[in-house]
N, C-alpha and C. Protein backbone atom coordinates (compact mmCIF):
# COMPACT_ATOMS: atom_id res chain seq x y z
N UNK A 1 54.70 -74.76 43.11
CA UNK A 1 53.36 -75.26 42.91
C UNK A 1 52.44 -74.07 42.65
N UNK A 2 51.37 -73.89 41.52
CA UNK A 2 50.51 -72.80 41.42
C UNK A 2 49.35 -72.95 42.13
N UNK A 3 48.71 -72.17 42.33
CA UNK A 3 47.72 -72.47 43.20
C UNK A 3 46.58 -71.99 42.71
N UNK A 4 45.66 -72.93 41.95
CA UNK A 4 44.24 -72.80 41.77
C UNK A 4 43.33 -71.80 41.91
N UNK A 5 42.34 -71.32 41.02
CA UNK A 5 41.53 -70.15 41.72
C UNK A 5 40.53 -70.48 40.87
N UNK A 6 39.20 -71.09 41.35
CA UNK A 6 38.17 -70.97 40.98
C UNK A 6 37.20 -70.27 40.12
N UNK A 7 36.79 -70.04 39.10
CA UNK A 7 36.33 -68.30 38.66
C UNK A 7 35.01 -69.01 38.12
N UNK A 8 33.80 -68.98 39.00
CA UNK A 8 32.50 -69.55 38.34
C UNK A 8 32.94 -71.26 38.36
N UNK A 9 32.58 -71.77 36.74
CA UNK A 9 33.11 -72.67 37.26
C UNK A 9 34.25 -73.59 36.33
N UNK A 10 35.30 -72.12 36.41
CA UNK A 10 36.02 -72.68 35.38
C UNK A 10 37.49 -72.80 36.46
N UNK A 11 38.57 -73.41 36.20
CA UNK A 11 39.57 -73.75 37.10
C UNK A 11 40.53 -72.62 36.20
N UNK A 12 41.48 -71.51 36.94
CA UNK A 12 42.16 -70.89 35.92
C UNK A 12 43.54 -70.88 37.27
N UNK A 13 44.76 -70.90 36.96
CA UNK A 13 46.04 -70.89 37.53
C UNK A 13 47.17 -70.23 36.71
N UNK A 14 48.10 -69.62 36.75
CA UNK A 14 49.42 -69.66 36.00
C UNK A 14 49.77 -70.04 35.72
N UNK A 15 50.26 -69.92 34.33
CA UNK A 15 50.62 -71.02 33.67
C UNK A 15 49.24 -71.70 32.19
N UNK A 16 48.35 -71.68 32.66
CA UNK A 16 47.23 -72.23 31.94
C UNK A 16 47.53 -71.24 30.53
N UNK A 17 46.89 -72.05 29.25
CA UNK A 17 47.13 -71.24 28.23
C UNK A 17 45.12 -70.96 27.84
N UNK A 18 45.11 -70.09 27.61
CA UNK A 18 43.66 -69.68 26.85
C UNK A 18 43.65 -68.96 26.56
N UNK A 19 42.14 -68.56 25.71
CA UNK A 19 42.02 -68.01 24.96
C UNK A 19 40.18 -66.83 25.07
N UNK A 20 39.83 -65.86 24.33
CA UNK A 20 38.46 -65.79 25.09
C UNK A 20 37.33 -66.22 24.34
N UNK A 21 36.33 -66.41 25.39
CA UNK A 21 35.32 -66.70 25.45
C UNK A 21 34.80 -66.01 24.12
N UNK A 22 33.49 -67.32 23.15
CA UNK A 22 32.65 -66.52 21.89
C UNK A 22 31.76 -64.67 22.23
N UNK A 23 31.38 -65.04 23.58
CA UNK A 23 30.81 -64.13 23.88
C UNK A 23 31.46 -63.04 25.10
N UNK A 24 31.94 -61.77 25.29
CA UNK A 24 31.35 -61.09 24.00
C UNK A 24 32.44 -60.91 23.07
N UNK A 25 33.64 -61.85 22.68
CA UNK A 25 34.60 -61.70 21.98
C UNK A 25 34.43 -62.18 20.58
N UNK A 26 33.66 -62.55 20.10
CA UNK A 26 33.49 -63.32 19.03
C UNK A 26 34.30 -63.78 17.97
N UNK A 27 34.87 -62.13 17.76
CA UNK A 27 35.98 -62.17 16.51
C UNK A 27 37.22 -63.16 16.88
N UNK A 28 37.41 -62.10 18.41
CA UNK A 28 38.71 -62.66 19.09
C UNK A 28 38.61 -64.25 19.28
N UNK A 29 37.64 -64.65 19.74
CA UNK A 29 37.57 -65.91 19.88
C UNK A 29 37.85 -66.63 18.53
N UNK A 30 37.44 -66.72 17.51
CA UNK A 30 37.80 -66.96 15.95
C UNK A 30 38.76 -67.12 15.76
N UNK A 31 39.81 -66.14 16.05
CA UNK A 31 40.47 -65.73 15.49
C UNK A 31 41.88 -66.84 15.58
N UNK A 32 41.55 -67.22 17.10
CA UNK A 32 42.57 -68.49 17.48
C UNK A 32 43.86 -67.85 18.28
N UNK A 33 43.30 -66.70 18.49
CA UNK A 33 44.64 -66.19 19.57
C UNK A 33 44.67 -66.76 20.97
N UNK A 34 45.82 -67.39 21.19
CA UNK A 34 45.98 -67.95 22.81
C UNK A 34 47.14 -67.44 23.26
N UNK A 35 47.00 -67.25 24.66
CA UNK A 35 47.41 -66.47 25.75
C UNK A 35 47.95 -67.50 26.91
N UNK A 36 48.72 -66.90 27.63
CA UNK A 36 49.15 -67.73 29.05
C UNK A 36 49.28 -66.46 29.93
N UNK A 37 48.54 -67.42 30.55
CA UNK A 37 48.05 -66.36 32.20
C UNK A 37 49.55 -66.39 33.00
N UNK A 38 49.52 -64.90 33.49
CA UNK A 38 50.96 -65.00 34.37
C UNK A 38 50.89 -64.23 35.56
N UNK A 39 49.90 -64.07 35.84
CA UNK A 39 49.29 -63.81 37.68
C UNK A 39 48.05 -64.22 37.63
N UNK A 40 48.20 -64.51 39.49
CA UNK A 40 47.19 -64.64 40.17
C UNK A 40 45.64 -63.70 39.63
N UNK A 41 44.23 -63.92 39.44
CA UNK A 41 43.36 -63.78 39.97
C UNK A 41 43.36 -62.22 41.19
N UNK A 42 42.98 -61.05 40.55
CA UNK A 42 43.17 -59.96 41.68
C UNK A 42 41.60 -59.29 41.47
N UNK A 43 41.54 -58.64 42.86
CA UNK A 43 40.90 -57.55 42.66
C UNK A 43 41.11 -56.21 42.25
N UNK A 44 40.72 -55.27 41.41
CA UNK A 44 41.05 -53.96 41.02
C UNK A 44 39.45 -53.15 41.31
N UNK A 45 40.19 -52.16 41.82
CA UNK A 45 38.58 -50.68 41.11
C UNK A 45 38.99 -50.49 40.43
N UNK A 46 37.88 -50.36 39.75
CA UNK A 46 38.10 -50.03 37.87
C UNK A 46 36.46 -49.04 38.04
N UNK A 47 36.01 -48.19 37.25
CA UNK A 47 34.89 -47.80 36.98
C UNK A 47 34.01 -47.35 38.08
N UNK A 48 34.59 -47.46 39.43
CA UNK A 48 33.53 -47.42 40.29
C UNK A 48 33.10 -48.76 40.58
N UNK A 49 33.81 -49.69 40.83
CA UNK A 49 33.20 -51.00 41.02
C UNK A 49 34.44 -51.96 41.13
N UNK A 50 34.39 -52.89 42.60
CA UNK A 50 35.78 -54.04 41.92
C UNK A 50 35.55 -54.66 41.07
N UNK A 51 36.59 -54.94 40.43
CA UNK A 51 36.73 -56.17 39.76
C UNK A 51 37.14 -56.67 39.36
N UNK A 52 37.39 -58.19 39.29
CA UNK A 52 38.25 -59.30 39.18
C UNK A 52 39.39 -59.30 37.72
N UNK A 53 40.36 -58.90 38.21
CA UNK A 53 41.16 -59.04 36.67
C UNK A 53 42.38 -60.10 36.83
N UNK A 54 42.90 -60.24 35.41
CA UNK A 54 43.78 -61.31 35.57
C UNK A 54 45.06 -60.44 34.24
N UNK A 55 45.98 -60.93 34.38
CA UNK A 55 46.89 -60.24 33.80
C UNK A 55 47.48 -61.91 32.66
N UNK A 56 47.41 -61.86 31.52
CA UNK A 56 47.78 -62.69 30.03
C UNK A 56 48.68 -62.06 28.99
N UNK A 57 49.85 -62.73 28.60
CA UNK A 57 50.67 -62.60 27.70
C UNK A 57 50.10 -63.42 26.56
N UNK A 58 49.48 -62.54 25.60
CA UNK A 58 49.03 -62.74 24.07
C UNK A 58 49.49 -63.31 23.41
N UNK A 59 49.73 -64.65 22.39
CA UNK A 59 50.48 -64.80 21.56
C UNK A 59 50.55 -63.60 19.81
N UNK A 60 49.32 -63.38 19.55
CA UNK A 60 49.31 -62.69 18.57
C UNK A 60 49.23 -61.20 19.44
N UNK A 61 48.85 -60.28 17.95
CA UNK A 61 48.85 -58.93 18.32
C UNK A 61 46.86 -59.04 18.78
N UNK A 62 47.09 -57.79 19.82
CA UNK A 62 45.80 -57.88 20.20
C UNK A 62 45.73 -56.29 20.10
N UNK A 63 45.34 -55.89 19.03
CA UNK A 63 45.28 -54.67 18.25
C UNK A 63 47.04 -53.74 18.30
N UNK A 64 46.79 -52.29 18.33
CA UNK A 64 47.57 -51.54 18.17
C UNK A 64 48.62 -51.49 19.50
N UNK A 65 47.48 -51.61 20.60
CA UNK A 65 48.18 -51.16 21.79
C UNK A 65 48.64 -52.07 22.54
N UNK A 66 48.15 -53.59 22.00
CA UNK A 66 48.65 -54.90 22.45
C UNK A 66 49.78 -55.88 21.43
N UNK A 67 50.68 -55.63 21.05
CA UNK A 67 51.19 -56.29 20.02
C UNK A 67 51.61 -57.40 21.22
N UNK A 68 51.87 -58.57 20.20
CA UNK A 68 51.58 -59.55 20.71
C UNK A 68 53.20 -60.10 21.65
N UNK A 69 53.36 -60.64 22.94
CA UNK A 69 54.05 -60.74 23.97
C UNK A 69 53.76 -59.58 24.99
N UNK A 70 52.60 -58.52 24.80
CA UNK A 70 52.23 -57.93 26.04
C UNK A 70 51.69 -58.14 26.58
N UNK A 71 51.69 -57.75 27.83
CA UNK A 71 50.99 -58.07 28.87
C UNK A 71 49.93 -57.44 29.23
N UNK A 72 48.70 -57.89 29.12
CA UNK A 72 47.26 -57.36 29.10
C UNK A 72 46.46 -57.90 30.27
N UNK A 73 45.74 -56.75 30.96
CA UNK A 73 44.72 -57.29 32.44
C UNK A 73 43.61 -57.70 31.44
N UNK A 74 42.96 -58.50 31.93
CA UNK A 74 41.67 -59.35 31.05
C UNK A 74 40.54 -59.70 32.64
N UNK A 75 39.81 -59.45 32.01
CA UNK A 75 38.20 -60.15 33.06
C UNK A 75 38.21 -61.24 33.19
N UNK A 76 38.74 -62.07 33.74
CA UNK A 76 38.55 -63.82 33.78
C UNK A 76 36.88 -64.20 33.19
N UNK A 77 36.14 -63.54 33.39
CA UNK A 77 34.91 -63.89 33.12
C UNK A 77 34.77 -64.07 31.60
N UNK A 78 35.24 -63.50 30.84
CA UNK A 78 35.58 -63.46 29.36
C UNK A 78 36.54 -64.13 28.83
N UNK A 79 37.02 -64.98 29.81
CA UNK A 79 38.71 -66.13 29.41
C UNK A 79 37.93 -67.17 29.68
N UNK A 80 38.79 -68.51 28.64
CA UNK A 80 38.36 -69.91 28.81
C UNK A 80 40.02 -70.45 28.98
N UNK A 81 39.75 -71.18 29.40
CA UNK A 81 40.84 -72.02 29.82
C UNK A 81 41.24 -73.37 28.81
N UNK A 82 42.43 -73.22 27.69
CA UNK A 82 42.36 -74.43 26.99
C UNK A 82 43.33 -75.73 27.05
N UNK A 83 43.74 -75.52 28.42
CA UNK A 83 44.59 -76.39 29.23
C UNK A 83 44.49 -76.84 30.62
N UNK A 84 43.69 -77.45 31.11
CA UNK A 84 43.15 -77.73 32.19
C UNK A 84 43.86 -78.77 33.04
């Protein structure tokens, strides 16, 4: 069973497939690339500051350093969820 995690007020779990948010992704969002989340919701320091990351397997390439089946940490705040 996965277990739910709240983010604002969007519902995101493992397993869910999405994609990001128009803002501030715009292109990316366009573009129609979708992803499936494959961990939990974590905290990281990053920058001097926590913050909430989530780790997504890309279907397309997500530039040079992401070809597409890698595994990329993403901001949940910038992910939509297109399987709820």
């Amino acid at each position: 069973m996965s277990t739910i995690y709240l983010i604002g007020k969007m519902k995101m779990k493992t397993g869910n497939l999405v994609r990001y948010k128009k803002f501030p992704h715009k292109e990316l969002h366009a573009s129609g690339m979708v992803g499936l989340v494959v961990s939990e919701p974590r905290r990281e320091w990053l920058h001097f500051e926590d913050a909430l990351m989530i780790d997504i397997i890309w279907g397309s390439d997500r530039g040079a350093l992401y070809p597409a089946g890698t595994i990329s940490q993403e901001f949940p705040c910038e992910i939509e969820v297109i399987n709820a």
